[in-house]
Protein backbone atom coordinates (compact mmCIF):
# COMPACT_ATOMS: atom_id res chain seq x y z
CA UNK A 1 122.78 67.83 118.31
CA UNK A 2 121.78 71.44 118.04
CA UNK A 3 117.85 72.03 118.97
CA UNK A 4 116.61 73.95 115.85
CA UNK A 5 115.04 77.45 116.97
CA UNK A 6 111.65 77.54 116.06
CA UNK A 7 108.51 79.64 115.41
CA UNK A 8 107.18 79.27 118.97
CA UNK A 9 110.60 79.85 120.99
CA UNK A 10 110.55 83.60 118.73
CA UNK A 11 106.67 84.02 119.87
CA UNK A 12 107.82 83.08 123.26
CA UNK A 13 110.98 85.82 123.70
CA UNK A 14 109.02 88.29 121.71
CA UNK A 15 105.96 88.08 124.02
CA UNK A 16 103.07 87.47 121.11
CA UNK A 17 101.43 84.62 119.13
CA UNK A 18 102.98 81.78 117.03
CA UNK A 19 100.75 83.17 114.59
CA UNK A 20 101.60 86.96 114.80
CA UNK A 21 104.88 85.63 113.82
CA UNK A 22 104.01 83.73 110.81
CA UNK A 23 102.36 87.20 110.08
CA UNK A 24 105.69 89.29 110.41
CA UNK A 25 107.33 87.19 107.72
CA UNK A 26 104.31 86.57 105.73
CA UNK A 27 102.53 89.19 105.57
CA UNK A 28 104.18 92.30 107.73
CA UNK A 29 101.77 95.28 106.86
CA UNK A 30 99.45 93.65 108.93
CA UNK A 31 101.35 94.03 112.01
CA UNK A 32 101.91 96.99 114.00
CA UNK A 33 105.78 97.80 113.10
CA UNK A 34 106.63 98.10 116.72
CA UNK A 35 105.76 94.31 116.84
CA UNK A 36 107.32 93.60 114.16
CA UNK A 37 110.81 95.30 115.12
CA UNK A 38 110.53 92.94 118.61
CA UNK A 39 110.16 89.91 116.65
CA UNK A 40 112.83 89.99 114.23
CA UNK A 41 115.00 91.27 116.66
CA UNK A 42 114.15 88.60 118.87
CA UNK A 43 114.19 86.15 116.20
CA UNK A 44 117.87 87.67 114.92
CA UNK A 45 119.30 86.83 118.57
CA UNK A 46 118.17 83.14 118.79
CA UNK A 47 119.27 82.20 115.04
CA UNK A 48 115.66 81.86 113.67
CA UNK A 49 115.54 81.51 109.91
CA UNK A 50 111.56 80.86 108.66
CA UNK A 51 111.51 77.57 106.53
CA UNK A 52 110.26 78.90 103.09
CA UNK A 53 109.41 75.05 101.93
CA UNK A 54 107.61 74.60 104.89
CA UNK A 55 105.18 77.80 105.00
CA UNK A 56 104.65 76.94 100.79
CA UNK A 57 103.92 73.26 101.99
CA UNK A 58 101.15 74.69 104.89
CA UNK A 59 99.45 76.58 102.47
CA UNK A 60 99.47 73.92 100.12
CA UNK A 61 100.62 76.03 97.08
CA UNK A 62 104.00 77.09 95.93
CA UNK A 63 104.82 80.10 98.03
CA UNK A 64 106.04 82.10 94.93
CA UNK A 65 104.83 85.46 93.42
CA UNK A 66 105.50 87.10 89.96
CA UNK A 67 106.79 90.28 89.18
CA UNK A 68 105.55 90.77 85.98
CA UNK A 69 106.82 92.82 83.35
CA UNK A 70 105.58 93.11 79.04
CA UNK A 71 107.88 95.13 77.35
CA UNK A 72 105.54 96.16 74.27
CA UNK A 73 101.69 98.02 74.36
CA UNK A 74 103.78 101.40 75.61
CA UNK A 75 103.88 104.03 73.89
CA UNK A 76 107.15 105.23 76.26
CA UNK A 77 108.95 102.47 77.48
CA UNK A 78 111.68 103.78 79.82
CA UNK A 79 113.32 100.95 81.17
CA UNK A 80 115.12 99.73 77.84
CA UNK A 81 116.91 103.08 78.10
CA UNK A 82 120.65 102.96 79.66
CA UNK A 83 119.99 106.22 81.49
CA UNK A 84 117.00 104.82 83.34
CA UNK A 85 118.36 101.30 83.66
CA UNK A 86 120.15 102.21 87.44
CA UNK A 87 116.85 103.41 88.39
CA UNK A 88 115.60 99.79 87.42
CA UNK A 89 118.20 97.99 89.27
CA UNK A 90 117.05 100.05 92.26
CA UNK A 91 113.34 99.17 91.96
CA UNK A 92 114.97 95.37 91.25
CA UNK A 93 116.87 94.94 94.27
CA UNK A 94 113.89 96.61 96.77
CA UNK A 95 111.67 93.64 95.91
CA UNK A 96 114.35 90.93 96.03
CA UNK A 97 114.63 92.04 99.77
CA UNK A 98 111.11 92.87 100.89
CA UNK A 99 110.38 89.67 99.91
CA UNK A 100 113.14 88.24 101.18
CA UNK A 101 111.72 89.54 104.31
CA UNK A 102 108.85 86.55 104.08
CA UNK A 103 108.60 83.31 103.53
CA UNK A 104 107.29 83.55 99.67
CA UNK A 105 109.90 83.81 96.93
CA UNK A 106 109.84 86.14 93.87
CA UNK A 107 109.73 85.16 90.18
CA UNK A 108 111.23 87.90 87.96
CA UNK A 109 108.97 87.47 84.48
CA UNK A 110 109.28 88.91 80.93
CA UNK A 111 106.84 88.92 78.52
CA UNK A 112 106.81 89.87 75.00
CA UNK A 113 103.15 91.47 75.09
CA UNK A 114 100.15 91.44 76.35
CA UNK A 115 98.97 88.15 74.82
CA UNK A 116 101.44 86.29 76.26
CA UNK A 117 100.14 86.75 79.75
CA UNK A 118 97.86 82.94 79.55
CA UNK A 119 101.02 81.42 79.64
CA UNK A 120 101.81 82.73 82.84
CA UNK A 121 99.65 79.40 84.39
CA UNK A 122 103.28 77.33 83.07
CA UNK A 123 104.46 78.72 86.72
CA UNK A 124 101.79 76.92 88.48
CA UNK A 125 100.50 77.38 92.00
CA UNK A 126 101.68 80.94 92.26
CA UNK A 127 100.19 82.72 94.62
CA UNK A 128 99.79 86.50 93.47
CA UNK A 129 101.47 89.08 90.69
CA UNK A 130 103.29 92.26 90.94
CA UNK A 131 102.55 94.37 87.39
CA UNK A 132 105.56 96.21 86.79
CA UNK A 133 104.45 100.07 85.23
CA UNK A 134 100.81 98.44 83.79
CA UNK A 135 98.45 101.28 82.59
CA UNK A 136 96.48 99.44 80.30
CA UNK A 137 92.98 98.25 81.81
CA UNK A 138 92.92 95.79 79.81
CA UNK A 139 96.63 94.10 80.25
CA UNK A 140 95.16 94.88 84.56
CA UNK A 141 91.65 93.03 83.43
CA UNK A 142 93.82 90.16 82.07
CA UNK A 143 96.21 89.58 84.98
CA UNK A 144 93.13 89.40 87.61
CA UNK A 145 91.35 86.88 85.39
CA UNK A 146 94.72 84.35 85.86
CA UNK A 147 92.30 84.29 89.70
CA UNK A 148 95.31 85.61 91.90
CA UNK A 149 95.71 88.63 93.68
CA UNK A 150 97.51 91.37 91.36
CA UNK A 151 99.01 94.64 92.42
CA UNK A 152 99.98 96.70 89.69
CA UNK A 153 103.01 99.50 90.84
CA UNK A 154 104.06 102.78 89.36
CA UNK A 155 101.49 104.76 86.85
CA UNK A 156 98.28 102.75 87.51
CA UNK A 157 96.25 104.51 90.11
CA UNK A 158 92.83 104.50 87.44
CA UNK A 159 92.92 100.92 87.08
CA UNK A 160 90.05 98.49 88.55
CA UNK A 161 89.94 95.10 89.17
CA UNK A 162 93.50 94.88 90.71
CA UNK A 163 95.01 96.71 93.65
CA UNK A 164 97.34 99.74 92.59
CA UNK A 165 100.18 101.57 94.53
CA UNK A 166 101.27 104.44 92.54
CA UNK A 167 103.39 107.74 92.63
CA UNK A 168 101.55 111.08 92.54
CA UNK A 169 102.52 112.77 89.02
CA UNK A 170 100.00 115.62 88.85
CA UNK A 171 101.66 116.28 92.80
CA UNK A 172 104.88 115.98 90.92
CA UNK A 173 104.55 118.54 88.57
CA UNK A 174 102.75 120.81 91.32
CA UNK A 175 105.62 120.67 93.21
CA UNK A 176 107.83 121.76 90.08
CA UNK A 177 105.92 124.77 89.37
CA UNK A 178 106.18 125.28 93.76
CA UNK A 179 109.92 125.42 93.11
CA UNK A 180 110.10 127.43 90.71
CA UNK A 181 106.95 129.92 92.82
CA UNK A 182 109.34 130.39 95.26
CA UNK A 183 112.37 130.96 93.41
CA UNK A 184 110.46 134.41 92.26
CA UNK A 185 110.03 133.36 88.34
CA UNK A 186 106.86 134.81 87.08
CA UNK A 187 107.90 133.89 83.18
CA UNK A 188 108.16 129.99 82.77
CA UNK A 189 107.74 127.56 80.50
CA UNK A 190 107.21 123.49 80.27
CA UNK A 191 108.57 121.01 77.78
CA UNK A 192 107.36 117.98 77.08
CA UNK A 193 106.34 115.27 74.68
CA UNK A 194 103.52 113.03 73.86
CA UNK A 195 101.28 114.44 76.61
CA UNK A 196 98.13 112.28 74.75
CA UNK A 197 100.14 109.10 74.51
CA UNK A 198 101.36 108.54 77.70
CA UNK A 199 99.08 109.73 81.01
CA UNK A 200 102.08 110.53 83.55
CA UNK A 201 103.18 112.87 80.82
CA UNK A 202 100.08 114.35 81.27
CA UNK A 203 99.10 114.44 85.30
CA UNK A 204 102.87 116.01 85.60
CA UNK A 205 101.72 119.00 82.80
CA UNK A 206 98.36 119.15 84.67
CA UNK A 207 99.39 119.49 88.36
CA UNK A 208 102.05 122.18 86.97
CA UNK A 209 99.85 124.40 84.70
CA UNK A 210 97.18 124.09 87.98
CA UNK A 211 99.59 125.42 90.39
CA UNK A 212 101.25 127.95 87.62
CA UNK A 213 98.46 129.10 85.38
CA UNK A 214 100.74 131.39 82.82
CA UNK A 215 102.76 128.94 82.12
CA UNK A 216 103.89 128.80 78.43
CA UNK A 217 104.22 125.29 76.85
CA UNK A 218 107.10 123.54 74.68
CA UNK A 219 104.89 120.57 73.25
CA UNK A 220 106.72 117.34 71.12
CA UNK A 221 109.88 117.64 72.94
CA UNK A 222 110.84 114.34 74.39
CA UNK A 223 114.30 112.91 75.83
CA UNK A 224 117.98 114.10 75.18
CA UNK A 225 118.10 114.33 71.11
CA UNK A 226 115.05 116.22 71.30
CA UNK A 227 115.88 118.41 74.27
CA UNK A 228 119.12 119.52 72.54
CA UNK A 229 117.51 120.28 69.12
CA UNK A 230 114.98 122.45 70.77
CA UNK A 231 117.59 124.73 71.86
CA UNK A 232 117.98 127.43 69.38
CA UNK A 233 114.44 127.99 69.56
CA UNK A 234 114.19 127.91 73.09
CA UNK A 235 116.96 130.15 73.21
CA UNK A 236 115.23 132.47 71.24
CA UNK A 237 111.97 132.43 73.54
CA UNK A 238 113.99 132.72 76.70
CA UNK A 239 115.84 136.49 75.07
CA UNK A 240 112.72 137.62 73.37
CA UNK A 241 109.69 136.24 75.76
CA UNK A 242 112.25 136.25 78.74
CA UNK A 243 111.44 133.01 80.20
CA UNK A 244 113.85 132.52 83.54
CA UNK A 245 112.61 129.02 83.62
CA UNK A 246 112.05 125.99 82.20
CA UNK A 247 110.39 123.00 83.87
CA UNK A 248 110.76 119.02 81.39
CA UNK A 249 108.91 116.11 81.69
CA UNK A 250 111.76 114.04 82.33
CA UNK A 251 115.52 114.23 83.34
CA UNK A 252 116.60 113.12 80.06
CA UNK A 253 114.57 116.03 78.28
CA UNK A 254 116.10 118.80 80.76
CA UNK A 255 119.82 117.68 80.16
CA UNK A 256 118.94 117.55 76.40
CA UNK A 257 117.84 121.31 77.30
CA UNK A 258 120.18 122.27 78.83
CA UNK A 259 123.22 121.53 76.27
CA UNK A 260 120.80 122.58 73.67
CA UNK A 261 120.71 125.90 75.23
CA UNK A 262 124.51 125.92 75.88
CA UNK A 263 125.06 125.40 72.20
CA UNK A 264 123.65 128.97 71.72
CA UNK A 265 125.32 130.76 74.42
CA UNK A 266 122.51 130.21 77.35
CA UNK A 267 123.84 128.98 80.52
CA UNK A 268 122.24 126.89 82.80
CA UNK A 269 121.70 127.89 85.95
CA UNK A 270 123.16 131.74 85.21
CA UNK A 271 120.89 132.89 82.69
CA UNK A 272 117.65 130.35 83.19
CA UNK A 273 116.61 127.76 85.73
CA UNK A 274 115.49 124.04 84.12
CA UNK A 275 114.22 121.66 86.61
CA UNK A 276 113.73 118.07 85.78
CA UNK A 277 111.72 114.86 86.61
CA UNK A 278 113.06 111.68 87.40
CA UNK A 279 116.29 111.70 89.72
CA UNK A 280 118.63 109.93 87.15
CA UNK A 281 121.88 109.26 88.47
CA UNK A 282 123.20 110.87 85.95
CA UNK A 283 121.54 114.30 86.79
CA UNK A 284 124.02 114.40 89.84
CA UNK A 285 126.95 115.00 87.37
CA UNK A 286 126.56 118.30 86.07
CA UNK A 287 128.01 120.96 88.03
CA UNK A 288 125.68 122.87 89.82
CA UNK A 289 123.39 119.86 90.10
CA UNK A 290 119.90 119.64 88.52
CA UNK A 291 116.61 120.93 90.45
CA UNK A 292 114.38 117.23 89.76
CA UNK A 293 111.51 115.41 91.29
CA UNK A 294 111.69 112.02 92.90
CA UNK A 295 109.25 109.43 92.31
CA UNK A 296 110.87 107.20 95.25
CA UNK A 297 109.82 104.46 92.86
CA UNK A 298 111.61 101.85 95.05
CA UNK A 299 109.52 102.85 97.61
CA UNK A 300 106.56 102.29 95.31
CA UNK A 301 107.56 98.68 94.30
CA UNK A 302 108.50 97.57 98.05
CA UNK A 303 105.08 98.79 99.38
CA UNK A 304 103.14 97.00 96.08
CA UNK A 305 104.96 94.13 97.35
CA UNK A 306 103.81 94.11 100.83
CA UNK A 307 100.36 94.96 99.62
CA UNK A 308 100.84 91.60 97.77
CA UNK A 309 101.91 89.54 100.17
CA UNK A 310 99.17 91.13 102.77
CA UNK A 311 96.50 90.18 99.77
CA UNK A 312 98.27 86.22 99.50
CA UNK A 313 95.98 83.77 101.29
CA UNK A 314 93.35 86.44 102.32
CA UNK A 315 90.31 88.05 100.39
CA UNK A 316 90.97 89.83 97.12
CA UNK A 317 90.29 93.42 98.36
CA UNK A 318 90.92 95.97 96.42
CA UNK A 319 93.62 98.19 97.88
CA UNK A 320 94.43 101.59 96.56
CA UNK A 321 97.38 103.90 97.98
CA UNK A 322 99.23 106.78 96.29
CA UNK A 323 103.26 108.04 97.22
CA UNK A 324 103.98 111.63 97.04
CA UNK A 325 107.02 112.07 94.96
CA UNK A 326 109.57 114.58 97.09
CA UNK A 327 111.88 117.63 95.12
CA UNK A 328 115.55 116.92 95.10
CA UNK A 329 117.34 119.98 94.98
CA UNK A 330 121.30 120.54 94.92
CA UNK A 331 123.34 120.93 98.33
């Protein structure tokens, strides 16, 4: 019969603690990732597979977390648009295999609203919840009063009460009006769309106008129909005003732009420069490529999930960290 490799043999070849290597699979950010890379590597080479069941049955509590996400209370909801939806399958799959790097499992979660969140207790002994794109402090205030640790991912960096991991918008739109800086434009302008409704809409106008005070604004333009109706008039400014550049919210917005212009004879990258927001797949398509910022959301949800799992078992500290989004620029 076949001796069944177990925690201690892996502490043994890697050099450390049985319990530093309950740590690399439980809870990873605690460990210094040198350590970590020995252990799994070790671990790999003598067939070691961490017992989920077990670890769950140790703790006495299920071993699962909740990635939560409540599809009305938004005033922008961007994952129930196709465009966006291969963005979400990306954020999707980085969880699924961070925490498959532990021994907790993952409960993907859809609620209706905010009022349904009480009947998140039908899962049990869970043991902490990922907020998927939560801005609301009170929807935050509600998921910390189900008593497990909550990190809320992607917009949320002014809540309290929870832990947050965000992306940097206001950076974002800094480093749009950067691009276009050093590009040489001195006449620009920036289109967007319910800047009081929804707050990254506003951080991304606010880090841009910062860094580019001049700037001219394009306000109640939002996503493709609207970007393509705008064009005559934008058109218009770009001849008469002589705008060379036009910075959008959103991807969506800038390729509504930019066939809106097109439509009346403006040509996109020739006679202006747009620059989007978002990295959309679908950006890559157009000929020249699109100049667009990258939130390196997957990035975002994998770290809130390792800030979860470091929070699982421990005290409920509030943990704060921001990700600088990075420009994505053709060739």
């Amino acid at each position: 019969m076949v001796k069944r490799v177990t925690r201690q043999d892996v502490a043994l070849a890697a050099g450390v603690s049985g319990a530093t290597v309950s740590r690399v699979y439980n809870t990873p950010s605690r460990v210094d990732p040198k350590t970590v890379e020995r252990v799994r590597s070790c671990a790999a080479a003598l067939g070691f597979v961490p017992d989920k069941n077990a670890a769950a049955l140790r703790r006495r509590s299920s071993g699962q977390l909740l990635f939560v996400e409540i599809e009305e209370g938004q005033a922008y909801r961007w994952p129930s648009q196709k465009a966006y939806q291969s963005l979400y399958g990306e954020i999707i799959r980085g969880v699924l295999h961070t925490v498959q790097e532990t021994s907790l499992t993952l409960q993907l979660v859809g609620l209706k609203s905010a009022r349904d969140i009480p009947s998140l207790e039908r899962f049990g002994a869970f043991e902490g919840i990922c907020g998927f794109d939560v801005v609301d402090q009170d929807v935050a205030s509600a998921l910390a009063r189900l008593g497990r640790p909550v990190v809320c991912a992607h917009h949320g960096e002014h809540l309290t009460g929870v832990s947050t991991v965000t992306t940097d918008n206001r950076a974002g739109g800094g480093l749009q009006a950067q691009y276009l800086i050093q590009g040489g434009h001195t006449r620009v302008a920036y289109v967007t769309g319910l800047r009081d409704e929804v707050r990254s809409h506003w951080q991304r106008w606010q880090g841009f106008s910062e860094a580019f005070p001049s700037t001219g604004l394009v306000d109640g333009v939002l996503g493709y129909p609207e970007g393509k109706r705008a064009g005559r008039d934008l058109a218009l400014r770009v001849r008469k005003a002589g705008w060379t550049a036009l910075a959008c919210v959103n991807d969506l917005t800038a390729l509504g732009v930019i066939q809106g212009l097109a439509d009346e004879g403006i040509n996109v990258p020739r006679d202006v420069t747009v620059v989007g927001y978002d990295n959309l797949v679908v950006t890559g398509l157009l000929g020249p490529g699109l100049p667009t910022l990258e939130a390196r959301l997957p990035l975002v949800y994998n770290r809130a999930l390792e800030v979860l799992t470091s929070l699982v078992g421990g005290a409920f500290d509030e943990v704060h960290e921001v990700i600088a989004p990075v420009l994505v620029t053709a060739g």
